[in-house]
Protein backbone atom coordinates (compact mmCIF):
# COMPACT_ATOMS: atom_id res chain seq x y z
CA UNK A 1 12.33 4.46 -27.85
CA UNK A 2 11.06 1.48 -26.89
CA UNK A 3 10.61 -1.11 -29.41
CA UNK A 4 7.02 -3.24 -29.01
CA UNK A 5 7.08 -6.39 -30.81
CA UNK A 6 4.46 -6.64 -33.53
CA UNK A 7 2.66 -9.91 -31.94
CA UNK A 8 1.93 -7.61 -29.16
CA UNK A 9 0.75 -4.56 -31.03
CA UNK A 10 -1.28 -7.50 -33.02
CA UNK A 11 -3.25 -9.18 -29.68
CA UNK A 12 -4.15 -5.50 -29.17
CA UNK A 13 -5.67 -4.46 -32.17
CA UNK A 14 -9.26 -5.01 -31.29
CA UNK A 15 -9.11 -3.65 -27.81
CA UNK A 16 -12.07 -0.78 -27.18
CA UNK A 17 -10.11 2.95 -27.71
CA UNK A 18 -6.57 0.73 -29.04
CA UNK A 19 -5.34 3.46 -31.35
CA UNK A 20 -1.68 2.21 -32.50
CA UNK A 21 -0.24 4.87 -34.01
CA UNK A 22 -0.50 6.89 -30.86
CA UNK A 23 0.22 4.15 -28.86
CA UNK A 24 3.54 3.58 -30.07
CA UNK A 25 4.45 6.94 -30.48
CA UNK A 26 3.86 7.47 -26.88
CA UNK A 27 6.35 4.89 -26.26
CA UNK A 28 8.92 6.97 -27.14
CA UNK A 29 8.34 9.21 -24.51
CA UNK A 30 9.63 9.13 -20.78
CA UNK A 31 7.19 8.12 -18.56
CA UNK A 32 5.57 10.65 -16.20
CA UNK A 33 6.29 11.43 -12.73
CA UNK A 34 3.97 11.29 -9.98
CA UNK A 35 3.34 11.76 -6.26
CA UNK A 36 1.12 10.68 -3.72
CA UNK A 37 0.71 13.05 -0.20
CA UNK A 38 0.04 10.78 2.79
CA UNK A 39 -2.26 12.80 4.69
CA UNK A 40 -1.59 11.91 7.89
CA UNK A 41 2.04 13.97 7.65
CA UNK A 42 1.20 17.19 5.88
CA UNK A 43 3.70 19.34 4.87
CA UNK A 44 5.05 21.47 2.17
CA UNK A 45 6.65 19.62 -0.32
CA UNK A 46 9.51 21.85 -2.59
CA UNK A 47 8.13 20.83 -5.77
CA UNK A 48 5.65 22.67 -7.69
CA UNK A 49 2.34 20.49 -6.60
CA UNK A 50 0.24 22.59 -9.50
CA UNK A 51 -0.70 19.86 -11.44
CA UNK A 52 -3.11 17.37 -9.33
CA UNK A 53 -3.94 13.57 -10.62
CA UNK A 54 -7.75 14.52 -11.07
CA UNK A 55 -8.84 11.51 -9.61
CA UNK A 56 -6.96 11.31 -6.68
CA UNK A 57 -7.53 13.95 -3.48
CA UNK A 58 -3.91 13.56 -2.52
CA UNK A 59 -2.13 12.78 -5.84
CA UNK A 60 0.46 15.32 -8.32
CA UNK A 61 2.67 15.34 -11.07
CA UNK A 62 5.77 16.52 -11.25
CA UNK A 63 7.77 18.35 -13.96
CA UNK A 64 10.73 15.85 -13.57
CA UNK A 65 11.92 12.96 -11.34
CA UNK A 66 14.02 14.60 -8.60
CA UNK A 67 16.66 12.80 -6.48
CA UNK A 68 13.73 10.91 -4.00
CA UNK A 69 16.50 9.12 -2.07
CA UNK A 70 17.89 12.24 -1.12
CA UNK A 71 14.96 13.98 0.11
CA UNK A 72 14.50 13.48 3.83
CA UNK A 73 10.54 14.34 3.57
CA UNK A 74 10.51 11.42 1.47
CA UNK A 75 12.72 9.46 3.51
CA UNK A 76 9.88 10.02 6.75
CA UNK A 77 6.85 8.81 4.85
CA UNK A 78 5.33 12.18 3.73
CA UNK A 79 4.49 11.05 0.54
CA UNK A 80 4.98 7.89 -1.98
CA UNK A 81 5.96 7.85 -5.58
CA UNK A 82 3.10 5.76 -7.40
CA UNK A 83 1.90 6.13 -10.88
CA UNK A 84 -0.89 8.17 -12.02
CA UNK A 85 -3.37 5.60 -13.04
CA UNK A 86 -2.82 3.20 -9.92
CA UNK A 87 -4.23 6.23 -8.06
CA UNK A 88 -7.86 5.39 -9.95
CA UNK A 89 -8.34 2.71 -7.41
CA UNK A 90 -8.70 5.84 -4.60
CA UNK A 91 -11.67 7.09 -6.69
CA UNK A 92 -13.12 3.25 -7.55
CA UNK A 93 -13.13 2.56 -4.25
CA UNK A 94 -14.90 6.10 -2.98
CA UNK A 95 -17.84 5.24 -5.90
CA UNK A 96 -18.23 1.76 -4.49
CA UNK A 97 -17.75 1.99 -0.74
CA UNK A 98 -19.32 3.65 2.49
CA UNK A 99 -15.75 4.86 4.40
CA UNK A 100 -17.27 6.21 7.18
CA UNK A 101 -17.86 3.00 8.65
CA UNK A 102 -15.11 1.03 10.10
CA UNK A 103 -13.77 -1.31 7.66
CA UNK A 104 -12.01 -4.79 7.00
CA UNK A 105 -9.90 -4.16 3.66
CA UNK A 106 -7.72 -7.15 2.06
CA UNK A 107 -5.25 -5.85 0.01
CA UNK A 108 -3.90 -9.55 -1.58
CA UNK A 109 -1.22 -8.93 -3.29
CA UNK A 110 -0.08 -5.80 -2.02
CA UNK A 111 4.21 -5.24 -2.84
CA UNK A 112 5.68 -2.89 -2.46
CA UNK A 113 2.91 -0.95 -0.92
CA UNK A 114 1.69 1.74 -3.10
CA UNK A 115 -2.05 0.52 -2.77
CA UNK A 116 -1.45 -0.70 0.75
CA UNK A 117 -0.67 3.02 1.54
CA UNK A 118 -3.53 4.42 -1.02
CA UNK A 119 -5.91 2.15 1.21
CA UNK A 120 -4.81 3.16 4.31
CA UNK A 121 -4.89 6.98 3.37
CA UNK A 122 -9.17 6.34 2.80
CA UNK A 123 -9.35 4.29 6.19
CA UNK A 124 -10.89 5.35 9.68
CA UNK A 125 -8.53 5.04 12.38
CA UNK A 126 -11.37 1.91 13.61
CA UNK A 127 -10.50 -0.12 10.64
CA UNK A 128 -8.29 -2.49 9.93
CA UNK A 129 -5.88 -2.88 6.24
CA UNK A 130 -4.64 -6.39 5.80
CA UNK A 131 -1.92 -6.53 3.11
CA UNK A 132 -0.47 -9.41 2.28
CA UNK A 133 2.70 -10.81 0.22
CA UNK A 134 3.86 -14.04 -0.94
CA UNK A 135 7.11 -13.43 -1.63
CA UNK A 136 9.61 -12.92 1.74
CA UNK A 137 11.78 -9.92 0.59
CA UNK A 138 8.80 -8.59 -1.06
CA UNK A 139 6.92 -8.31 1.70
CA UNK A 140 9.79 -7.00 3.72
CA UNK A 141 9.70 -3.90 1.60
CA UNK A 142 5.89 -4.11 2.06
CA UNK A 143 5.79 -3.63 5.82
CA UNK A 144 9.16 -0.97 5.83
CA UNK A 145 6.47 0.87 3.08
CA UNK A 146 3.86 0.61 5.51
CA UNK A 147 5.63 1.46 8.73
CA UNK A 148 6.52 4.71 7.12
CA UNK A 149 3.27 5.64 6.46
CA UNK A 150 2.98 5.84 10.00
CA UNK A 151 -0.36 4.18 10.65
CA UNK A 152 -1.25 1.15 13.67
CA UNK A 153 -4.16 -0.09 11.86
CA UNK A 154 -2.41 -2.25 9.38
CA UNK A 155 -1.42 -6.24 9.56
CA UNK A 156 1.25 -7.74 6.99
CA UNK A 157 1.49 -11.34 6.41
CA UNK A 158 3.68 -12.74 4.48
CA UNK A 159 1.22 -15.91 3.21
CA UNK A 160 0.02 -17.48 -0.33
CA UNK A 161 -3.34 -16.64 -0.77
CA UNK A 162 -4.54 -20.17 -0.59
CA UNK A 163 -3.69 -19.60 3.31
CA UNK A 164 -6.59 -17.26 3.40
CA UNK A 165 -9.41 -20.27 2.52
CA UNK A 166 -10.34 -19.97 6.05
CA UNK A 167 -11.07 -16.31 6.33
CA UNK A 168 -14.79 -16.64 5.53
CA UNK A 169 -17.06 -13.48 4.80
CA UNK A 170 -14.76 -10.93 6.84
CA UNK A 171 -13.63 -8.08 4.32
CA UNK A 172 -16.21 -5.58 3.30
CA UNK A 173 -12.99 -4.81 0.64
CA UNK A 174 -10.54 -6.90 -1.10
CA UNK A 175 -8.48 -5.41 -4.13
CA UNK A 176 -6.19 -7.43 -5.71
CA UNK A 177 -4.21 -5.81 -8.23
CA UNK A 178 -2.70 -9.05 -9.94
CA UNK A 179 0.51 -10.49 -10.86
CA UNK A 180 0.47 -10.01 -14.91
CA UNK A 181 2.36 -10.37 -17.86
CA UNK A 182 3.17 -6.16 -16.90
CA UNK A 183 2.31 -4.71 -21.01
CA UNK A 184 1.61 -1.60 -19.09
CA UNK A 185 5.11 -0.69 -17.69
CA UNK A 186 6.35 -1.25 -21.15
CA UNK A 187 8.03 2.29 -21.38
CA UNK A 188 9.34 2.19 -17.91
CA UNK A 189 10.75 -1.88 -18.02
CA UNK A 190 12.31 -2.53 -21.07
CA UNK A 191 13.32 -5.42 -20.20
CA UNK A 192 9.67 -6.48 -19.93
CA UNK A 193 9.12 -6.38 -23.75
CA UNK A 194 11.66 -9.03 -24.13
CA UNK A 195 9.92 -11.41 -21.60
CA UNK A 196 6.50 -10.82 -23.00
CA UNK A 197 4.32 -13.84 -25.03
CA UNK A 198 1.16 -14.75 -25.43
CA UNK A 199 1.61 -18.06 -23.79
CA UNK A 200 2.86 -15.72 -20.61
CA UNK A 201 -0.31 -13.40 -20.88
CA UNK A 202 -2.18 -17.21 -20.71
CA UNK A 203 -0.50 -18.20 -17.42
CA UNK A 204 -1.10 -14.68 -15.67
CA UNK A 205 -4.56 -15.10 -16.86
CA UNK A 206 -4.83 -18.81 -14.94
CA UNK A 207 -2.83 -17.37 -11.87
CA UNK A 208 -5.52 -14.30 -12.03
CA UNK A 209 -8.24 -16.84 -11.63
CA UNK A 210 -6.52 -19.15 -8.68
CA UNK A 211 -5.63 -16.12 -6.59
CA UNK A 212 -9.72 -14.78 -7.01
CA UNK A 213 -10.94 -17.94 -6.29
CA UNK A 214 -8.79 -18.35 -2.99
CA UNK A 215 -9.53 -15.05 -1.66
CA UNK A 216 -13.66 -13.95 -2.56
CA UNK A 217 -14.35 -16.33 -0.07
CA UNK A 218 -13.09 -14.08 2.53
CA UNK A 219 -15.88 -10.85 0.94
CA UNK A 220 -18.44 -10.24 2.88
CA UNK A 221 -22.33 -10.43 1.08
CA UNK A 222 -22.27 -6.35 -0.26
CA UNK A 223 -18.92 -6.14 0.14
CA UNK A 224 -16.56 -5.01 -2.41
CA UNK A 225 -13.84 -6.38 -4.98
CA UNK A 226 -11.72 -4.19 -6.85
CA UNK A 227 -9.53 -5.99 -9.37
CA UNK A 228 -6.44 -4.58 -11.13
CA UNK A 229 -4.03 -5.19 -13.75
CA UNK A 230 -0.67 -3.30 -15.57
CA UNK A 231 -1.58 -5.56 -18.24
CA UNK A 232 -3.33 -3.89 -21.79
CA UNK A 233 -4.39 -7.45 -22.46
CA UNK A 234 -8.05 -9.05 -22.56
CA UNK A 235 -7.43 -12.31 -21.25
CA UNK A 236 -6.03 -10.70 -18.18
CA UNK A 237 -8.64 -7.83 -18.20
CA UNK A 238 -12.53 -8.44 -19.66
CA UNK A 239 -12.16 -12.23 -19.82
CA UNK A 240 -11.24 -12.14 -16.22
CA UNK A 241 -14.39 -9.64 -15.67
CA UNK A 242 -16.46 -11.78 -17.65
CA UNK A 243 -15.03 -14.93 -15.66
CA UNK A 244 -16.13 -13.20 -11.94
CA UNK A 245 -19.82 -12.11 -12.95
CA UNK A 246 -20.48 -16.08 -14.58
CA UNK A 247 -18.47 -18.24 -11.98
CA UNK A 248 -19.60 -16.45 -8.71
CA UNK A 249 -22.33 -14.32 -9.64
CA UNK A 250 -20.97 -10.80 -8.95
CA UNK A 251 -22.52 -7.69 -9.83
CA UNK A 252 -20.52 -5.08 -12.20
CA UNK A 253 -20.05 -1.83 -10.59
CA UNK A 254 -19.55 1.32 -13.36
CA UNK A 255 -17.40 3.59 -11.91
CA UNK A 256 -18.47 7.65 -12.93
CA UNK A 257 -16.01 9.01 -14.77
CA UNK A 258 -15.10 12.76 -15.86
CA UNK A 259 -14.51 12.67 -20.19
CA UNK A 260 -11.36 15.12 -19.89
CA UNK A 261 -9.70 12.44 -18.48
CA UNK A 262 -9.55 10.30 -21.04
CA UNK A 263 -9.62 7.36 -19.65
CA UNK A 264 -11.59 4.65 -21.89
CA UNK A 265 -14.62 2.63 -19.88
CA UNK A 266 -15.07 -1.03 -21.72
CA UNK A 267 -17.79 -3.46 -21.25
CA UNK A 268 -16.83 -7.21 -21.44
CA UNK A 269 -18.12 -9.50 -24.84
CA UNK A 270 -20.48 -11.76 -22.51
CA UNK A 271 -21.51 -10.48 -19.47
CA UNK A 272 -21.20 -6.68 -20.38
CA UNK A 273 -18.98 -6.55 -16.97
CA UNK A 274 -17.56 -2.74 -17.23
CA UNK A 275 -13.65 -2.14 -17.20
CA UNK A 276 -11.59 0.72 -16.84
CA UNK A 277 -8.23 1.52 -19.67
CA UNK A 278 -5.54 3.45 -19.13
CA UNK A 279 -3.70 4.49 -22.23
CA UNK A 280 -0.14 6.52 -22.52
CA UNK A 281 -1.36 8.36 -25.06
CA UNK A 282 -5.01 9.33 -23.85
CA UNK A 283 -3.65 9.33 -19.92
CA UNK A 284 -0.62 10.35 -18.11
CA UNK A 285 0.18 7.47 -16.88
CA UNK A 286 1.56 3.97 -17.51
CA UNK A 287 -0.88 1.15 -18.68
CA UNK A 288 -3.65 0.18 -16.04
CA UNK A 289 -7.03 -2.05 -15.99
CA UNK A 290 -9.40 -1.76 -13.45
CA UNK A 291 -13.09 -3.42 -12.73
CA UNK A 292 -15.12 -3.04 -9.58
CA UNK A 293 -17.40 -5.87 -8.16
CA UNK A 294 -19.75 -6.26 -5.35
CA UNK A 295 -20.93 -9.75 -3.35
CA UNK A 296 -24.68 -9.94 -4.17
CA UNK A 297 -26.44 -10.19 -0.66
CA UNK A 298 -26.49 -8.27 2.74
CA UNK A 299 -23.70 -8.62 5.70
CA UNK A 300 -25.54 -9.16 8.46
CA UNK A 301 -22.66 -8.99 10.93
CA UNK A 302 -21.43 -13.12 11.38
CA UNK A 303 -17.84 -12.68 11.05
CA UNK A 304 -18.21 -10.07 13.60
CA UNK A 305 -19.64 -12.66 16.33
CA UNK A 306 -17.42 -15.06 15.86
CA UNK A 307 -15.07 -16.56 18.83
CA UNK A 308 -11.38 -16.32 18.66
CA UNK A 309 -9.60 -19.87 18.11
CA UNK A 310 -7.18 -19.17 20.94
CA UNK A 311 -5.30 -15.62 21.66
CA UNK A 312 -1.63 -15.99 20.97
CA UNK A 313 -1.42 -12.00 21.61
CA UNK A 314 -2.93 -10.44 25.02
CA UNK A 315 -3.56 -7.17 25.41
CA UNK A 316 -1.43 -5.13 28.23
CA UNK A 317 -1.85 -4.80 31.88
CA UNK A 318 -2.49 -0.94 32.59
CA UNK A 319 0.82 -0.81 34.53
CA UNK A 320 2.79 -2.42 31.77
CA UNK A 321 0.81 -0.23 29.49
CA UNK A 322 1.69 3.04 31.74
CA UNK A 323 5.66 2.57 30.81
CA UNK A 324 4.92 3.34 27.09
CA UNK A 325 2.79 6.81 27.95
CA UNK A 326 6.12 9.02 27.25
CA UNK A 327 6.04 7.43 24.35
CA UNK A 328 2.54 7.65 22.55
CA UNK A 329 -0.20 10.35 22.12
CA UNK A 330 -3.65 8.86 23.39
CA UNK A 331 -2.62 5.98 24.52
CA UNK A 332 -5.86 5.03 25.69
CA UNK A 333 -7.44 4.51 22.20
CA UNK A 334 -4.09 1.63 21.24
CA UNK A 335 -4.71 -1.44 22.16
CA UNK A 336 -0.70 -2.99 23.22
CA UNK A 337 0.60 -6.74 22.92
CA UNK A 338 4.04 -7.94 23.82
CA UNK A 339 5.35 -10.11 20.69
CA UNK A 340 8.49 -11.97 21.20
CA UNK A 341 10.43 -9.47 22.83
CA UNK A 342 8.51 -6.19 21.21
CA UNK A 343 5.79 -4.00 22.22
CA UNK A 344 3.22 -3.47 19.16
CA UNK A 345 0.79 -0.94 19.30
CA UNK A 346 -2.74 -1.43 17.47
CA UNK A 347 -6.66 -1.13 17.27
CA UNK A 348 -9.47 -3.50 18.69
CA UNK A 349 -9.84 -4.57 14.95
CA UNK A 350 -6.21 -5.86 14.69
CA UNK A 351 -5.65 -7.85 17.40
CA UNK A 352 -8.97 -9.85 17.10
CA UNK A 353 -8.20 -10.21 13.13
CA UNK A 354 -4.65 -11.65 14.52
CA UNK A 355 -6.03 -13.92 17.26
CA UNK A 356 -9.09 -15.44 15.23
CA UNK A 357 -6.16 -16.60 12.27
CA UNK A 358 -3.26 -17.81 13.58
CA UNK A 359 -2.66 -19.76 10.69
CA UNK A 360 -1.56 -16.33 9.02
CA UNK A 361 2.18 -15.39 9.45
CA UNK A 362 2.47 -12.19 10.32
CA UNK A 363 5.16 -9.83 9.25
CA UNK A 364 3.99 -6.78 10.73
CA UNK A 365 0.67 -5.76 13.64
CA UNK A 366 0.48 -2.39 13.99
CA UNK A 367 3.53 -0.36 15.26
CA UNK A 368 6.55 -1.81 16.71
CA UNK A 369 7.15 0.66 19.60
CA UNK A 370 10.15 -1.47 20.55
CA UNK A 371 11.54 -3.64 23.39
CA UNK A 372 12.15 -3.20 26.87
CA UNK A 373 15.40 -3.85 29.28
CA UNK A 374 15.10 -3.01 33.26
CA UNK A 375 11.65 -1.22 32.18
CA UNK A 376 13.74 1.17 30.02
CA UNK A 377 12.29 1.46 26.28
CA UNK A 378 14.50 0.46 23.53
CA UNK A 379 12.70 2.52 20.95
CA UNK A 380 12.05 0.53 17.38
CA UNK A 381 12.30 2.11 13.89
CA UNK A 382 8.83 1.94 13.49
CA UNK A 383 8.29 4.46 15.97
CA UNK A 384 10.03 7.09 14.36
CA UNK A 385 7.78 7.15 11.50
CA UNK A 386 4.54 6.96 13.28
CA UNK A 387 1.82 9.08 13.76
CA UNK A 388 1.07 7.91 17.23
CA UNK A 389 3.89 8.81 18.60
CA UNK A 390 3.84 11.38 21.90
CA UNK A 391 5.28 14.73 20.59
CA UNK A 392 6.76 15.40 23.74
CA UNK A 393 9.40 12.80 22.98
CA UNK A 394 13.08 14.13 23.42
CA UNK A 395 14.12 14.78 19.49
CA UNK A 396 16.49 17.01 17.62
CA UNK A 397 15.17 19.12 14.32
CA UNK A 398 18.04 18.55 11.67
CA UNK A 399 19.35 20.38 8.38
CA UNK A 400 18.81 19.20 5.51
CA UNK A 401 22.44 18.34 5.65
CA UNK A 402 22.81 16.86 9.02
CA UNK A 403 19.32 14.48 8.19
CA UNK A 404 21.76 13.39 5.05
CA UNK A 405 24.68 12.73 7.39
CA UNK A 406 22.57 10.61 9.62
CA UNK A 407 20.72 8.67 6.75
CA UNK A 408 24.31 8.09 5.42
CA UNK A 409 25.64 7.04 9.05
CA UNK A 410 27.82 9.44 8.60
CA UNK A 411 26.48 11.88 11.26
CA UNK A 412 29.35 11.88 14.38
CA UNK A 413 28.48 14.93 16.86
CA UNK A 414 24.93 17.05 17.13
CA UNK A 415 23.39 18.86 19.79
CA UNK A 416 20.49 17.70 22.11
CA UNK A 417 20.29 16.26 25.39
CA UNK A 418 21.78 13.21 26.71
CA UNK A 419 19.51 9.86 26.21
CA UNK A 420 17.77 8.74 23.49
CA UNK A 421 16.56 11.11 20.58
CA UNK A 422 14.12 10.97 17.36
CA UNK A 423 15.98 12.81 14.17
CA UNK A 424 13.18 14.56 12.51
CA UNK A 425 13.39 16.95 9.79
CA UNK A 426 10.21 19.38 9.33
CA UNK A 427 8.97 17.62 12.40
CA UNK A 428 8.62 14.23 11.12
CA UNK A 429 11.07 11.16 12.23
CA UNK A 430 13.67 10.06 10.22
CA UNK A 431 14.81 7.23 13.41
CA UNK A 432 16.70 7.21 16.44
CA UNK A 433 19.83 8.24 18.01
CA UNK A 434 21.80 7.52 21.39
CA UNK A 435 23.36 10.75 22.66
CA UNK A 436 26.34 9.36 25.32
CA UNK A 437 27.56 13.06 25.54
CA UNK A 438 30.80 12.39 24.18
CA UNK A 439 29.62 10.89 21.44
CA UNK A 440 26.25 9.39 19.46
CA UNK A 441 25.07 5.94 18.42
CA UNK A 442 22.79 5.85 15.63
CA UNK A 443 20.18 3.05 15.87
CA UNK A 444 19.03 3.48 12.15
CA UNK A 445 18.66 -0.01 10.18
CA UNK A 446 21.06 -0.66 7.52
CA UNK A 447 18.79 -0.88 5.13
CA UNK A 448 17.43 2.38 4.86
CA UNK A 449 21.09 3.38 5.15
CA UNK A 450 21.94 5.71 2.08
CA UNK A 451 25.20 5.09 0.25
CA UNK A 452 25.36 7.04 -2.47
């Protein structure tokens, strides 16, 4: 059981549906398990998908946590573990925002990708996700999150958000679920209670603000903020609410909401900004906040018009482009750059996004289809997992136990032809072997090696 310090229980007491009985006792439960289905690889999944998230299209929870590392569905992107009440931004954003247009979304601080991948899931193949991660190994895990998801439409950048002061009126969507003081994983992160304080829920409260203020000047006039927490606090939740509607004039969006599931709609003490509690013990799922926002005013269309600065990244030749055909289905409709020494693959929205802010670093455009030596393709990890790529590509359908060999690097003989082949399991790519004939060399990264 995990034990929550009485100060805590204390700053809580007042909170709108706060019941602390039930609270704690629901602390000494495990936390649920739940699953996310990434719709652009559907397949069927052997657990019992019975029980849906009710506010999420592709969302489930599962009777018990199984061994995820070992399933090779997993292991290709099909789906992504992510907690039942993070899934409430899907719905927030479907209340709030038209997604049959092609978008600009900003997710700011998006590690290790379970939002960047919820976002991406609502996009049109026209629009463009920007997630973006401060911390370097962070937003490694970020873009290897997003590369299995298999989309092109996507940009990482690894960047504080005080680098984005320049992006002026471009996103019709930012959502930053912000770095807090993390109350709501309490029953999952023990080690969190110990590290909790009031003066910590105070500095997540003034980091809340600084990140907000660097980034709404990049939302578009109608366009939309959604702002998260794992924090149960108020400082970190209404005060911030309250703090958006009075310092830059936003208007609070109430989110409709079903009353089986439980989940507990507050309005702030000053501006009556509405907010959205998750509870263990009214919801299955961990702690959550969430309050939705839009820009008073109309976009008329001026970041749209606006000139490049200079293009670091040129779009392919048609001959050059022509070597990559094998490769992709409907070529025509990517848009290719050479990078260094790798081929990316992209949309239109992308690749202007990357040459109008070069001040961004960029960890990841697109799809990294891979290099090139004597006009051979070197094929790239990232191509294994998309959804772009040509089906005709040479590729050999695996057990479930030769998929585990060759996640483990263990894997020493298989058939197929000679040449390069894609490991797929159920049809989707797992990565990419070398068959020499007398023997294979497997081209997966060590770090999605599995040892264990």
């Amino acid at each position: 059981m995990t034990h929550l310090p009485d100060i805590f229980l204390q700053s809580l007491a007042s909170c709108p549906g706060f019941d602390e009985a039930a609270f704690v006792e629901a602390h000494a439960h495990s936390s649920p398990v739940s699953i996310r289905l990434n719709p652009f690889k559907p397949v069927i999944l052997p657990y019992d998908l019975q029980d849906p998230v009710p506010w999420s299209r592709h969302g489930f929870y599962l009777a018990e946590r199984p061994a995820f590392t070992h399933d090779m569905l997993f292991q290709a992107g099909c789906y992504y573990v992510q907690e039942a009440g993070s899934m409430f931004i899907e719905h927030a954003v479907r209340s709030a925002v038209d997604l049959n247009r092609d978008l600009t979304v900003f997710d700011v601080c998006a590690s290790p990708g379970g939002k960047s991948t919820l976002l991406n899931s609502l996009l049109s193949a026209g629009s463009l996700l920007v997630a973006n991660e401060v911390v370097k190994p962070r937003a490694e895990v970020l873009a290897q999150n997003l590369a299995k998801w298999g989309t092109a439409n996507v940009i990482v950048t690894n960047n504080d958000p005080s680098a984005f002061a320049g992006v002026e009126e471009v996103f019709d969507l930012i959502l930053v679920d912000a770095p807090c003081s993390g109350s709501g994983l309490f029953r999952k992160q023990h080690d969190a209670v110990e590290e909790w304080s009031l003066d910590n829920v105070n500095l997540c409260s003034q980091r809340q603000k600084r990140i907000l203020a660097e980034v709404l000047i990049g939302l578009k006039p109608g366009g939309v903020l959604v702002y998260s927490t794992c924090s149960y606090s108020v400082s970190e939740n209404e005060f911030i609410a309250d703090w958006l509607v009075r310092e830059y004039g936003l208007e609070s969006l109430q989110v409709p909401l079903q009353v089986d599931w439980q989940i507990v709609e507050t309005r702030s003490d000053e501006q009556r900004a509405y907010g959205y509690r998750f509870y263990p013990d009214r919801v299955r799922s961990e702690g959550f906040f969430c309050a939705v926002f839009r820009k008073p005013g109309q976009d008329e269309g001026a970041g749209a018009s606006r000139k490049n600065r200079h293009e670091h990244l040129t779009v392919l030749k048609p001959k050059e482009k022509d070597l990559f055909r094998p490769w992709l289905e409907n070529i025509e409709a990517l848009e290719m750059v050479k990078f260094k020494d790798d081929y990316l693959a992209t949309n239109a929205m992308a690749l202007q996004f990357a040459n109008r802010y070069p001040q961004l670093y960029l960890k990841k455009l697109g799809t990294n289809i891979g290099s090139m030596v004597r006009n051979d393709v070197i094929p790239h990890q990232d191509l294994a997992w998309s959804i772009h790529r040509s089906p005709e590509v040479q590729h050999v359908a695996c057990t479930d136990e030769e998929a585990l060999r060759f996640m483990k690097k263990e894997l020493q003989t298989i058939g197929g032809e000679k040449g390069w082949n894609l490991m797929t399991f159920d049809g989707y790519g797992l990565g990419w072997i070398k068959n020499l004939g007398n023997r294979l060399n497997n081209y997966l990264p060590n770090e999605f090696r599995i040892l264990k």
